[in-house]
Protein backbone atom coordinates (compact mmCIF):
# COMPACT_ATOMS: atom_id res chain seq x y z
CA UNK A 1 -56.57 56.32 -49.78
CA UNK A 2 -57.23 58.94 -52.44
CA UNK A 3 -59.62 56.74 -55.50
CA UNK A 4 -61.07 58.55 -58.81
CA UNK A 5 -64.29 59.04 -57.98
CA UNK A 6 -65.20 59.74 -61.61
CA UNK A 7 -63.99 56.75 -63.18
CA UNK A 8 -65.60 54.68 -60.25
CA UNK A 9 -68.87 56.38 -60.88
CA UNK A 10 -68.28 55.65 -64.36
CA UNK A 11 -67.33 52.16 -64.60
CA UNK A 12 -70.66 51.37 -62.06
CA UNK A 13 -72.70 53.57 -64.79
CA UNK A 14 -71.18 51.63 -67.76
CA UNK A 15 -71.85 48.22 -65.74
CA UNK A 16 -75.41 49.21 -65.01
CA UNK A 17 -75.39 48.85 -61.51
CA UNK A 18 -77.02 51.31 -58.73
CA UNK A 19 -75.32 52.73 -55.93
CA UNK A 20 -76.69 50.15 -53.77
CA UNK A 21 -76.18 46.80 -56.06
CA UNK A 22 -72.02 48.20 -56.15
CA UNK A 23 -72.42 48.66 -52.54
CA UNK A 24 -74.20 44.32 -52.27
CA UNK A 25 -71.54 43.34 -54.41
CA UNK A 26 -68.23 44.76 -52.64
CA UNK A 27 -70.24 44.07 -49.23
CA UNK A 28 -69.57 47.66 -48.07
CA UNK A 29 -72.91 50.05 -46.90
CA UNK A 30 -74.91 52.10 -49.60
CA UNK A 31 -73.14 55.22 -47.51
CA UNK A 32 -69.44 54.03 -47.90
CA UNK A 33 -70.17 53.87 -52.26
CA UNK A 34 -71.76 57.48 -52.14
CA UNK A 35 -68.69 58.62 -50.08
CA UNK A 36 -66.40 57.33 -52.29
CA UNK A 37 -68.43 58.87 -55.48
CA UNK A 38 -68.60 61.99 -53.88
CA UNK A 39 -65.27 62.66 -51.86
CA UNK A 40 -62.92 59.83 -53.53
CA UNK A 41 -61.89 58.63 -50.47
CA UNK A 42 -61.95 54.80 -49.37
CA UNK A 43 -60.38 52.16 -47.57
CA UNK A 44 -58.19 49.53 -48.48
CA UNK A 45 -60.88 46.79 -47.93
CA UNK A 46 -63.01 48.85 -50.26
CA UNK A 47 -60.80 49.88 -53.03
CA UNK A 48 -59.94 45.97 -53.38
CA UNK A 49 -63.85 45.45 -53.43
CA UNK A 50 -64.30 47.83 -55.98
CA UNK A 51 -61.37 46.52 -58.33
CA UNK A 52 -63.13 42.54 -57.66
CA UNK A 53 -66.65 43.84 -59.29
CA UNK A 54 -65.41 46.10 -61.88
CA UNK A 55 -62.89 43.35 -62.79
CA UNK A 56 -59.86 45.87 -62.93
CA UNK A 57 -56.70 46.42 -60.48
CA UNK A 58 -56.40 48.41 -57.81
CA UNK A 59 -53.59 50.50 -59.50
CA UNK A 60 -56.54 51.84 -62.17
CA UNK A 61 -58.42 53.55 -59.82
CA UNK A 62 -56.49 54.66 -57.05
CA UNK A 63 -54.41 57.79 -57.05
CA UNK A 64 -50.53 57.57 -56.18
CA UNK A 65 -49.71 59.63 -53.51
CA UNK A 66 -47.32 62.76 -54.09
CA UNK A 67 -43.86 62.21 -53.07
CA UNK A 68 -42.93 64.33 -50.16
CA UNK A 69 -40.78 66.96 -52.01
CA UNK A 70 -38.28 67.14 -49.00
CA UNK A 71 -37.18 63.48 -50.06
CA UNK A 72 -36.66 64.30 -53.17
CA UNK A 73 -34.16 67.61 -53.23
CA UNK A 74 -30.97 66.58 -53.14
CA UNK A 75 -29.80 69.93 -52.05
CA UNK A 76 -31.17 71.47 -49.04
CA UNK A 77 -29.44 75.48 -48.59
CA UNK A 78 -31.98 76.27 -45.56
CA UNK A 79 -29.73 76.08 -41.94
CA UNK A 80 -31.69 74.81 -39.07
CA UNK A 81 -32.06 78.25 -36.32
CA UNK A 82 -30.06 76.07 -33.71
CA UNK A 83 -27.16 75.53 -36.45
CA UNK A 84 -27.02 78.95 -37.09
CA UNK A 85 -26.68 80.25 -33.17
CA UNK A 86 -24.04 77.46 -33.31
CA UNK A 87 -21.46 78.42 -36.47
CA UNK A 88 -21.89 81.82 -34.69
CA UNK A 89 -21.20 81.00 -31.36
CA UNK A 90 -18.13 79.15 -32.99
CA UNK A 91 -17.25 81.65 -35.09
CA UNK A 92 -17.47 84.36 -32.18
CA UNK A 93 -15.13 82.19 -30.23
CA UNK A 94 -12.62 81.94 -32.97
CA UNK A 95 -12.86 85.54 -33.73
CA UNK A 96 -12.16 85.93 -29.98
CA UNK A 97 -9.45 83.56 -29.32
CA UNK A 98 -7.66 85.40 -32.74
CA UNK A 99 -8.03 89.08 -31.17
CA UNK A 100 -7.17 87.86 -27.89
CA UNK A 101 -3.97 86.15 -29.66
CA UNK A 102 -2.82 89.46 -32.06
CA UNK A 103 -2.99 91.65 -28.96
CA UNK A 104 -0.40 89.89 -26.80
């Protein structure tokens, strides 16, 4: 899950602490606290870790996820390809069928 690496970063800073005494005190490697510094990236294990030492919740240092955009529109004007042969296959027929009736 997406963290803030700055604030993380910051709140070790502020604390004192060096990479590697976060990393003792969450029990995760030296490698998994410079990741997360550096690409703000970390597991769930980790992030709870993190929120134990620094004494904070989760919710302050992980970013929410955007909300898939196609959830949220309530309209939706784009016709799937295989709709569209459909209505005109239909369509077709009916225009079809009506000639077919007329010319009789």
């Amino acid at each position: 899950m997406d963290v803030n690496a700055k604030k993380i970063k910051e709140l070790r800073t502020a604390n004192g602490l060096t990479q590697q005494h976060l990393a003792d005190a969450c029990a995760i490697s030296l490698r998994t606290v410079q990741r997360v510094e550096r690409y703000g990236n970390a597991s769930q294990d980790t992030v709870l870790g993190l929120s134990s030492v620094f004494e904070i919740t989760q919710a302050e240092i992980v970013i929410p996820e955007a909300l898939d955009e196609s959830l949220l529109d309530d309209e939706d004007n784009s016709f799937n390809p295989n709709m569209q042969i459909l209505f005109a296959g239909l369509f077709g027929a009916m225009v079809g069928a009506l000639i077919m009736f007329l010319v009789k």
